[in-house]
PDB file of N, CA and C in Angstrom:
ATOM      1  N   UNK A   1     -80.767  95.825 156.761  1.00  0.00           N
ATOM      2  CA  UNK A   1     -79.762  95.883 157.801  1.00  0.00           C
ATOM      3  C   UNK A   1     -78.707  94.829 157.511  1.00  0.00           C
ATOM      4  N   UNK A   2     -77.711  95.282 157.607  1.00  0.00           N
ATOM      5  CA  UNK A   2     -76.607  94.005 157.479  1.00  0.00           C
ATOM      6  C   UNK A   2     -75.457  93.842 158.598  1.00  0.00           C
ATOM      7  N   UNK A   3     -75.096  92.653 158.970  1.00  0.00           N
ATOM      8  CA  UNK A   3     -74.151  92.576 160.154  1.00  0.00           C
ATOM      9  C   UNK A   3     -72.711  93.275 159.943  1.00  0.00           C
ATOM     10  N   UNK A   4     -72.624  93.857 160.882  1.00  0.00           N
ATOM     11  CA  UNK A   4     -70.866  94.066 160.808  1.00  0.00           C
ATOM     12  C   UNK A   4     -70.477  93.082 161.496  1.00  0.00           C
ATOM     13  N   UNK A   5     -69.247  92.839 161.032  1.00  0.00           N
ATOM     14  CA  UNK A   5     -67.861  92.056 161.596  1.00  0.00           C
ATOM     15  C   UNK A   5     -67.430  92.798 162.593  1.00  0.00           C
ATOM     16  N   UNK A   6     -67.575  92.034 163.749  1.00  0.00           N
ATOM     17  CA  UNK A   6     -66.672  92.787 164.503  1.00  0.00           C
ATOM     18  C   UNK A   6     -66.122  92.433 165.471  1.00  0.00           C
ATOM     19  N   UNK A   7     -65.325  91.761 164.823  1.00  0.00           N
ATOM     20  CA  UNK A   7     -63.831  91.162 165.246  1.00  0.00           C
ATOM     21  C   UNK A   7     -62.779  91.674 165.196  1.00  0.00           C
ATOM     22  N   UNK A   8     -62.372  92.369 166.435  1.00  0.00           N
ATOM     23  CA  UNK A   8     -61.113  93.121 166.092  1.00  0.00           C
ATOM     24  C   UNK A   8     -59.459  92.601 165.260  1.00  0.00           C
ATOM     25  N   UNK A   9     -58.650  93.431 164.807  1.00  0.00           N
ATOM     26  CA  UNK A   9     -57.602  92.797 165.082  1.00  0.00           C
ATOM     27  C   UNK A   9     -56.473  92.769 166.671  1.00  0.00           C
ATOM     28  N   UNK A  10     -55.577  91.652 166.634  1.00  0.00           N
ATOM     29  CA  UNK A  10     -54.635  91.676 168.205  1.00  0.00           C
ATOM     30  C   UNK A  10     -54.096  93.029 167.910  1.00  0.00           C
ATOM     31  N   UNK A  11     -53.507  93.844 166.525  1.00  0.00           N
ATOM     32  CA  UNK A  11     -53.026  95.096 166.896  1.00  0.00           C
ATOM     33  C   UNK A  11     -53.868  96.534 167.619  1.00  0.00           C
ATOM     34  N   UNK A  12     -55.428  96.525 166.886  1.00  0.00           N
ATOM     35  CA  UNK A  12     -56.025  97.232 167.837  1.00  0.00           C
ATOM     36  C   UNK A  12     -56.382  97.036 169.151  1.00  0.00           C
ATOM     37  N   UNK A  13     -56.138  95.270 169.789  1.00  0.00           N
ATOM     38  CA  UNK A  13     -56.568  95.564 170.598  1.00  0.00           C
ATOM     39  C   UNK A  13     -55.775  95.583 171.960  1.00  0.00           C
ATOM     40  N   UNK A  14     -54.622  96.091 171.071  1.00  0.00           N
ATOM     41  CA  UNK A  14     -53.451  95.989 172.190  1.00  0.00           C
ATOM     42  C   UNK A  14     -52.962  97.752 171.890  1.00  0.00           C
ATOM     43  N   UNK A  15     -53.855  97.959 170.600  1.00  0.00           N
ATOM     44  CA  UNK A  15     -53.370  99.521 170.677  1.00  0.00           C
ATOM     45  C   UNK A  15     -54.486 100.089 171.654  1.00  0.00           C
ATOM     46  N   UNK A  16     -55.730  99.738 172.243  1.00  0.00           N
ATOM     47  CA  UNK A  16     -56.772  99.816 173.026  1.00  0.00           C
ATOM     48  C   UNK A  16     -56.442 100.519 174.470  1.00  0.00           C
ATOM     49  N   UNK A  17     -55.764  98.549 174.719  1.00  0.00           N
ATOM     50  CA  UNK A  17     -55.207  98.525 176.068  1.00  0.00           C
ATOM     51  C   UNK A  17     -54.244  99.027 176.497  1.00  0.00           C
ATOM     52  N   UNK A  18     -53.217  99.473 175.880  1.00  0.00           N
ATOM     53  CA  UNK A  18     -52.136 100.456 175.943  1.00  0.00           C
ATOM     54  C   UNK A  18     -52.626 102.080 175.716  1.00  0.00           C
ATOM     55  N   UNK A  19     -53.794 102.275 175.219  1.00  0.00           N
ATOM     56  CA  UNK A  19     -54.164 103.818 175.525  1.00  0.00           C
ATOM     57  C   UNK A  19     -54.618 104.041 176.888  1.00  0.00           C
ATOM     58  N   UNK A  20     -55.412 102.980 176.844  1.00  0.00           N
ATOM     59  CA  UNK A  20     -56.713 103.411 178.726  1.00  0.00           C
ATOM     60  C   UNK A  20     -55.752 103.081 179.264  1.00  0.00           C
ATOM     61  N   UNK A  21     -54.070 102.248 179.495  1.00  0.00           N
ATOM     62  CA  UNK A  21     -53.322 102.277 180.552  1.00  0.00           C
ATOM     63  C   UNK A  21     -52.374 103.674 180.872  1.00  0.00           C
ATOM     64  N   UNK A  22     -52.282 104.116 179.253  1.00  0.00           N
ATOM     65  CA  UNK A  22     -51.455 105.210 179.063  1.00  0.00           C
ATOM     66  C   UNK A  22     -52.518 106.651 179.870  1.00  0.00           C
ATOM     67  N   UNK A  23     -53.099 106.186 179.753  1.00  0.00           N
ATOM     68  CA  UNK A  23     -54.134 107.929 179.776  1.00  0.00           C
ATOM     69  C   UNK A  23     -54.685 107.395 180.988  1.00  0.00           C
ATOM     70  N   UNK A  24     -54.275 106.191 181.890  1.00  0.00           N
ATOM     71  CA  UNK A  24     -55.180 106.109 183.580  1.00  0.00           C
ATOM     72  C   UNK A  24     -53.621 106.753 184.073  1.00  0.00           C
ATOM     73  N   UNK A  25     -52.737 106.336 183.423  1.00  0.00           N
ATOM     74  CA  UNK A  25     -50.914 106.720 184.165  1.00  0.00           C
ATOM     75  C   UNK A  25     -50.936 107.833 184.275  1.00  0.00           C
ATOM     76  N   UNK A  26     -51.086 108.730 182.877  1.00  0.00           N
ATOM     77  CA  UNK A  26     -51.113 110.298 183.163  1.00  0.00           C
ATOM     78  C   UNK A  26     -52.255 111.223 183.769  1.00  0.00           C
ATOM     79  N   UNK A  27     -53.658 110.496 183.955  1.00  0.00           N
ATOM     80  CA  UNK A  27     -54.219 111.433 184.507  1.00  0.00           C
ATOM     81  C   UNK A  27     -54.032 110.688 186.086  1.00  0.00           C
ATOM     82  N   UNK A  28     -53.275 110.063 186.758  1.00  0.00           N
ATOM     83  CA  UNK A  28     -52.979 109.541 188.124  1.00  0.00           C
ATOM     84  C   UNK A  28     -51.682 110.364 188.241  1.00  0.00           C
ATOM     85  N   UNK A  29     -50.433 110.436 187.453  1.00  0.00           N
ATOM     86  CA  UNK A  29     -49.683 111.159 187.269  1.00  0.00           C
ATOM     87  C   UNK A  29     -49.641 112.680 187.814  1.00  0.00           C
ATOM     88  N   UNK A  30     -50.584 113.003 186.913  1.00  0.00           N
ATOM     89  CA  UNK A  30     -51.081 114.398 186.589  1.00  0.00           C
ATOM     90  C   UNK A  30     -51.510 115.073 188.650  1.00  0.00           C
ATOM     91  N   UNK A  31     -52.688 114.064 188.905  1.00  0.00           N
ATOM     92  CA  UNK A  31     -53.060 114.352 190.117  1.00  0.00           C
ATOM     93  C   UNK A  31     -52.233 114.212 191.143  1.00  0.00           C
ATOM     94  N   UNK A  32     -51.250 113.278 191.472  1.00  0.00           N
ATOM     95  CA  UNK A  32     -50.483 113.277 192.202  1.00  0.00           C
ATOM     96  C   UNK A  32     -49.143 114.177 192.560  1.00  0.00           C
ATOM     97  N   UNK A  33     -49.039 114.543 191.286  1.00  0.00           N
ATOM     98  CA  UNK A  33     -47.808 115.940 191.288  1.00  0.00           C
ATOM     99  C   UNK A  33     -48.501 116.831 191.549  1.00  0.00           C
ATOM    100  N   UNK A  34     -49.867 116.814 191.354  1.00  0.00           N
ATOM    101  CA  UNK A  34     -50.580 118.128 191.235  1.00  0.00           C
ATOM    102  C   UNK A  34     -50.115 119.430 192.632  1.00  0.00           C
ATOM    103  N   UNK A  35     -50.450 120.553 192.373  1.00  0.00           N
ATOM    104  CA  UNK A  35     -49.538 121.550 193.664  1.00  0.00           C
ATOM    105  C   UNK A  35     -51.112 121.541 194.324  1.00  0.00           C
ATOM    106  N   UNK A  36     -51.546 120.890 195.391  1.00  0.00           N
ATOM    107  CA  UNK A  36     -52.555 120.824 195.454  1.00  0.00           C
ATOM    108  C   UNK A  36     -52.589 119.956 197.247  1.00  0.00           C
ATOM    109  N   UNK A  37     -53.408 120.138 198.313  1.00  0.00           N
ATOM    110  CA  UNK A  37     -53.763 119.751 199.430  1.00  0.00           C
ATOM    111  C   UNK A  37     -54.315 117.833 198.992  1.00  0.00           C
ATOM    112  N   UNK A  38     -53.725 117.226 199.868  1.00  0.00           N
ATOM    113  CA  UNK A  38     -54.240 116.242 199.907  1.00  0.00           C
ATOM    114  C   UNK A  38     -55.692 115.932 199.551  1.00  0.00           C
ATOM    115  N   UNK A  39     -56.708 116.619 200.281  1.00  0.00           N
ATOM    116  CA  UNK A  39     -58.263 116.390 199.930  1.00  0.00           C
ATOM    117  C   UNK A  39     -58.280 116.880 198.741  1.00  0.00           C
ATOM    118  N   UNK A  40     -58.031 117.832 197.800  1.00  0.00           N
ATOM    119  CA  UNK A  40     -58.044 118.163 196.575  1.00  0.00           C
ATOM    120  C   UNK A  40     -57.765 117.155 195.487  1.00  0.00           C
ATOM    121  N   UNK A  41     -56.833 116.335 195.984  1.00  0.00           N
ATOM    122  CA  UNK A  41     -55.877 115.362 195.121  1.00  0.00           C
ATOM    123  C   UNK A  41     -56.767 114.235 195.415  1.00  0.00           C
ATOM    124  N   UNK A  42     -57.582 113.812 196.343  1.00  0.00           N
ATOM    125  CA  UNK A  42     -58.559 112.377 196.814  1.00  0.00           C
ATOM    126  C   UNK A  42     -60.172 112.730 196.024  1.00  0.00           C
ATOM    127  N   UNK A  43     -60.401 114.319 195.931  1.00  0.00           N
ATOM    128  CA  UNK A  43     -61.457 114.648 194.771  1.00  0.00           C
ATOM    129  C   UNK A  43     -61.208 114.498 193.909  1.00  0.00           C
ATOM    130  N   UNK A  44     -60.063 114.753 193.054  1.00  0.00           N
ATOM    131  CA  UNK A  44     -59.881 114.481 191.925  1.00  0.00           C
ATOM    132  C   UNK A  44     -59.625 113.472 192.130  1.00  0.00           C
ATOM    133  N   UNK A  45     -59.113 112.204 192.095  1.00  0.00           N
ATOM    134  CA  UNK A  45     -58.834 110.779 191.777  1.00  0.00           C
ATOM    135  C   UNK A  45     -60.536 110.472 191.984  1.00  0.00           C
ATOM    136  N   UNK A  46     -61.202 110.324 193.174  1.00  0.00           N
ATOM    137  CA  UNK A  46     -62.494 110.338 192.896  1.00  0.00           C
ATOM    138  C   UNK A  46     -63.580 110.209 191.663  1.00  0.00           C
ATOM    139  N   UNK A  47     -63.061 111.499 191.064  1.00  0.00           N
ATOM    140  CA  UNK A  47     -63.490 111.916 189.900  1.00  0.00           C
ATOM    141  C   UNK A  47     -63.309 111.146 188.416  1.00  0.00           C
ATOM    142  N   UNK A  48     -61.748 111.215 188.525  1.00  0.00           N
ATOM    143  CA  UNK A  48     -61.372 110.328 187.673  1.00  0.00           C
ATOM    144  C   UNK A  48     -61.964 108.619 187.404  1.00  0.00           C
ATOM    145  N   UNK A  49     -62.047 108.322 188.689  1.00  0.00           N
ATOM    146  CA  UNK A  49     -62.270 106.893 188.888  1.00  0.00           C
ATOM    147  C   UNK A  49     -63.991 107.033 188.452  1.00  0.00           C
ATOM    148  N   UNK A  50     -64.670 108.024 189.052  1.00  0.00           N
ATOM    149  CA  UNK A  50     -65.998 107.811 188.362  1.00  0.00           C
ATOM    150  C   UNK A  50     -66.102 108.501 186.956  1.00  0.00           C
ATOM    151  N   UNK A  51     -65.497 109.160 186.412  1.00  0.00           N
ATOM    152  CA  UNK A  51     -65.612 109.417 185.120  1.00  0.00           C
ATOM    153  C   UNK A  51     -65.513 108.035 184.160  1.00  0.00           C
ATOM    154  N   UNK A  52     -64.304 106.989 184.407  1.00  0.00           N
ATOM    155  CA  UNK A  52     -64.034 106.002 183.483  1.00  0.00           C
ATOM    156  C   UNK A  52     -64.970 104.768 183.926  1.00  0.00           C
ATOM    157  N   UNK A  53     -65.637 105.249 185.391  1.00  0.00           N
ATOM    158  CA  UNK A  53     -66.782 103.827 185.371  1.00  0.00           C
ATOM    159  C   UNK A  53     -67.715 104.341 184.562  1.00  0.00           C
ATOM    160  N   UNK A  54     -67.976 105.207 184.618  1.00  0.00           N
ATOM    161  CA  UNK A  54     -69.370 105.781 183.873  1.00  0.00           C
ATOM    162  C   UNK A  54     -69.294 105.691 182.498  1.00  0.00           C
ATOM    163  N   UNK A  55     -68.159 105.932 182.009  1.00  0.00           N
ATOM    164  CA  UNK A  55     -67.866 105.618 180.308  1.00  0.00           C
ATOM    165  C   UNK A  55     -67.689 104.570 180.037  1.00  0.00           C
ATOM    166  N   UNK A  56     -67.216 103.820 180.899  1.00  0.00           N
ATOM    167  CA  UNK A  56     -67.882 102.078 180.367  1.00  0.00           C
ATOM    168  C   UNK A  56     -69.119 101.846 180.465  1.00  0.00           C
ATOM    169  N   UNK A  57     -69.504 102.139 181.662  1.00  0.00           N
ATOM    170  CA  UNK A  57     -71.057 101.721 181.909  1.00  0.00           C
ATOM    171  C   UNK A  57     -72.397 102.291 180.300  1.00  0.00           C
ATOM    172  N   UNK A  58     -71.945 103.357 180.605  1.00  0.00           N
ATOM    173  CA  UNK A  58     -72.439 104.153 179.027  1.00  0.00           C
ATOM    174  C   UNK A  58     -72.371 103.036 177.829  1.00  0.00           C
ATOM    175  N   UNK A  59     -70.956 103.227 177.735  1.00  0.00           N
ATOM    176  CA  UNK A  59     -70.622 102.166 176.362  1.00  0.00           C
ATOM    177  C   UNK A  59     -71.384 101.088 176.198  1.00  0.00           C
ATOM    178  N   UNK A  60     -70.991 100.341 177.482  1.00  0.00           N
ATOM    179  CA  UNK A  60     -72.190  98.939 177.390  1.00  0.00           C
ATOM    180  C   UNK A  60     -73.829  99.302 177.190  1.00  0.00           C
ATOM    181  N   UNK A  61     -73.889 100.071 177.876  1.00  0.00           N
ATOM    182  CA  UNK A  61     -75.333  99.721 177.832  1.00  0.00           C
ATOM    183  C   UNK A  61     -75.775 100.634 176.122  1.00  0.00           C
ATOM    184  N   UNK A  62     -75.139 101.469 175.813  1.00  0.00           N
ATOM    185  CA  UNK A  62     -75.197 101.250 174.200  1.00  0.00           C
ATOM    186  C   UNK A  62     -75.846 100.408 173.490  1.00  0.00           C
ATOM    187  N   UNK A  63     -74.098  99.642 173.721  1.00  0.00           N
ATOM    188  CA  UNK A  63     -74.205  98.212 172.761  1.00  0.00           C
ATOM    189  C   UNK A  63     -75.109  97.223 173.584  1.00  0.00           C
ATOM    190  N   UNK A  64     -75.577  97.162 174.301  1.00  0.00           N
ATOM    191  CA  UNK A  64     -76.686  96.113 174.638  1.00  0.00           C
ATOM    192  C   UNK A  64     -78.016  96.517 173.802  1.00  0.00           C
ATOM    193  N   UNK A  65     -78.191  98.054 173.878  1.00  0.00           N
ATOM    194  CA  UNK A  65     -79.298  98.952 173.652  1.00  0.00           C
ATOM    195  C   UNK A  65     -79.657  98.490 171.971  1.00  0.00           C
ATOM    196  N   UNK A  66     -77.972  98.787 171.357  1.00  0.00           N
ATOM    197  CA  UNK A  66     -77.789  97.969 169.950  1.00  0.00           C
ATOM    198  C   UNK A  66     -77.967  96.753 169.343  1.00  0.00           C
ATOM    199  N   UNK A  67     -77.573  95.929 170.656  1.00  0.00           N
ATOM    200  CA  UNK A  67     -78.055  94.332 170.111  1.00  0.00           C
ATOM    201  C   UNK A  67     -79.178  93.970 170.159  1.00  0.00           C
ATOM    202  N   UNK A  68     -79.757  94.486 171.329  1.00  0.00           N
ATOM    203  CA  UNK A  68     -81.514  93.884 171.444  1.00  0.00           C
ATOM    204  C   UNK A  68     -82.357  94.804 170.136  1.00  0.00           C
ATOM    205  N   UNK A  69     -82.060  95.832 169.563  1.00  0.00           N
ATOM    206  CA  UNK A  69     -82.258  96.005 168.217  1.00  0.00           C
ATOM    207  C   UNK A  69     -82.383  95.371 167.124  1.00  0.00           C
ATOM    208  N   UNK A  70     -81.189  94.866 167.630  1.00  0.00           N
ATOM    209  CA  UNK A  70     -80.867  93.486 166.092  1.00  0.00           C
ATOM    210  C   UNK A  70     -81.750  92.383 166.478  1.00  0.00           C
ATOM    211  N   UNK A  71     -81.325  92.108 167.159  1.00  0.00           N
ATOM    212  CA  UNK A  71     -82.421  90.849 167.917  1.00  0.00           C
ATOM    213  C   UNK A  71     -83.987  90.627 167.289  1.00  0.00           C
ATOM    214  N   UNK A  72     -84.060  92.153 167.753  1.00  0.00           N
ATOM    215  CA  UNK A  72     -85.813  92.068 167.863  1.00  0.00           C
ATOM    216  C   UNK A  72     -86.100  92.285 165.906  1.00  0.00           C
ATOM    217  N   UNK A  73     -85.426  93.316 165.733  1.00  0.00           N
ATOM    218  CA  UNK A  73     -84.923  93.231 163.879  1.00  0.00           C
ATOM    219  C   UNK A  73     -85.268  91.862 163.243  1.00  0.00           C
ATOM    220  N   UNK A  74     -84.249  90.902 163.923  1.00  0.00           N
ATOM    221  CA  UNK A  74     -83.865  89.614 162.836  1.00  0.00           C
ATOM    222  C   UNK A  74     -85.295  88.672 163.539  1.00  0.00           C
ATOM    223  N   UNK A  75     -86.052  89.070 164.708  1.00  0.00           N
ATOM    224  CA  UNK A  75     -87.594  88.355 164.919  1.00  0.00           C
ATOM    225  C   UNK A  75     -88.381  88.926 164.096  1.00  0.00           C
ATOM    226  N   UNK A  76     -88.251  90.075 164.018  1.00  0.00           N
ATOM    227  CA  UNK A  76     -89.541  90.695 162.921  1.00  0.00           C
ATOM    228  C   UNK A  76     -89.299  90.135 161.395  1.00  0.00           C
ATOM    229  N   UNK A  77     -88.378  90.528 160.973  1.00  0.00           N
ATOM    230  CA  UNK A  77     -88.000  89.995 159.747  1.00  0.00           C
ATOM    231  C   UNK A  77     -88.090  88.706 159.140  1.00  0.00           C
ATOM    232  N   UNK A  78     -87.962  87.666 160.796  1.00  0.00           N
ATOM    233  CA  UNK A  78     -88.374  86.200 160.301  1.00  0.00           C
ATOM    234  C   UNK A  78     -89.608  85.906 160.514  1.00  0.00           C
ATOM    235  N   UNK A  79     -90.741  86.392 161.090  1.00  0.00           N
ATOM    236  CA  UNK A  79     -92.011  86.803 161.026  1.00  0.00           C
ATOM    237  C   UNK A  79     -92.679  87.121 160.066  1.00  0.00           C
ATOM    238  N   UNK A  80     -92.296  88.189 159.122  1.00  0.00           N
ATOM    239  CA  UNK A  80     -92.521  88.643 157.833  1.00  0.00           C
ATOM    240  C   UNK A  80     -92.169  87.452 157.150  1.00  0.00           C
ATOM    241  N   UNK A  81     -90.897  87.051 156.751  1.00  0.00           N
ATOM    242  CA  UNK A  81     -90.649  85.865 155.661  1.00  0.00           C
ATOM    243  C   UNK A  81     -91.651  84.954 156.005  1.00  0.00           C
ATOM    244  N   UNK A  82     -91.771  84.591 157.082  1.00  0.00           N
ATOM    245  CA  UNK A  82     -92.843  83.613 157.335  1.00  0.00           C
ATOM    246  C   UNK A  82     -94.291  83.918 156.821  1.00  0.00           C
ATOM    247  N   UNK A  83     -94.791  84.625 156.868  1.00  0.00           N
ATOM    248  CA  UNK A  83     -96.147  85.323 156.721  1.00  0.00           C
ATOM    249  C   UNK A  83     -95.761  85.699 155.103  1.00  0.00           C
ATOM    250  N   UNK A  84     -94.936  86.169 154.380  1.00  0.00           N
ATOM    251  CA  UNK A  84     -94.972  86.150 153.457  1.00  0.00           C
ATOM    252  C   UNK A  84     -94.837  84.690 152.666  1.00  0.00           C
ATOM    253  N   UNK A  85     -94.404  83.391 152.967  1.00  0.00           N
ATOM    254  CA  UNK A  85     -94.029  82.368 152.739  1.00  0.00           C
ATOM    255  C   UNK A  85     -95.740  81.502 152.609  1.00  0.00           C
ATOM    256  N   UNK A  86     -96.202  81.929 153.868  1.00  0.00           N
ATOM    257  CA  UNK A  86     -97.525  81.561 154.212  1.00  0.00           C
ATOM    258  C   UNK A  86     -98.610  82.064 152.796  1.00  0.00           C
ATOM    259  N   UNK A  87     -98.766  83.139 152.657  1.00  0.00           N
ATOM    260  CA  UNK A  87     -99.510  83.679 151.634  1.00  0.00           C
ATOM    261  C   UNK A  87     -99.011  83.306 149.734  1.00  0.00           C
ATOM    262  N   UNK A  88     -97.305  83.109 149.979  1.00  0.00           N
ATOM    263  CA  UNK A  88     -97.187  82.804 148.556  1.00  0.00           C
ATOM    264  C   UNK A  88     -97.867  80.916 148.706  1.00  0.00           C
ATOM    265  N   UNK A  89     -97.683  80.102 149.580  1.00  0.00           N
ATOM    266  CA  UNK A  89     -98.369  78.551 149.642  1.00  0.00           C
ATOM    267  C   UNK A  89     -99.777  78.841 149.042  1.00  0.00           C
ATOM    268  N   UNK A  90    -100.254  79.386 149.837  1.00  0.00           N
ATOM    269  CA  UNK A  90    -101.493  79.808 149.610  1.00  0.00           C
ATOM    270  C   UNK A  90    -102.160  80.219 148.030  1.00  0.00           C
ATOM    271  N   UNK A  91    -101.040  81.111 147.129  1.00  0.00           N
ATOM    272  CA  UNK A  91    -101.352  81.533 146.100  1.00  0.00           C
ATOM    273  C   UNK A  91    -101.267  80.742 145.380  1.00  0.00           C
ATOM    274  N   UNK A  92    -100.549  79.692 145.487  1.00  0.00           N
ATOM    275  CA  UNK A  92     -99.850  78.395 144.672  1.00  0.00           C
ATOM    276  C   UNK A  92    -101.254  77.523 144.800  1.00  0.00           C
ATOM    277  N   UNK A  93    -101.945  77.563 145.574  1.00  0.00           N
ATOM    278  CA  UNK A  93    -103.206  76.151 145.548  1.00  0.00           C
ATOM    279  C   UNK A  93    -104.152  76.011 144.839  1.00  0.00           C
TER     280      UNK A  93
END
């Protein structure tokens, strides 16, 4: 297993924040012109608003799902070196 870098650059992460502002404008946009009854237009924003909590929430818990992977990875692995470290002392005596 090997680490990624992942450190963005300031251009992605301003090309990031300028999409999710661009694409919350037009789908708020979108609903508010919409030809549509008030309660129609308060479901959909609704919607919207829980669609993009939920896709963060998702995302994170991913990458949490991902790190405690690594985590538990880089314990096992130093477990092994150890235990292998242990047995080469051993062969040496």
């Amino acid at each position: 297993m090997h680490d990624q870098n992942t450190n963005h650059s300031a251009a992605w992460m301003n090309f990031t924040y300028a999409s999710f502002a661009l694409s919350a404008a037009m789908m708020a946009g979108g609903i508010f012109f919409m030809d549509a009854g008030f309660a129609a237009k308060g479901f959909y924003s609704m919607a919207a608003i829980m669609l993009v909590h939920t896709s963060i929430t998702l995302t994170k818990t991913l990458r949490d799902n991902q790190e405690a992977g690594r985590l538990i990875n880089k314990i096992e692995d130093a477990k092994t070196e150890k235990l292998l470290m242990d047995i080469s002392r051993k062969d040496s005596e």
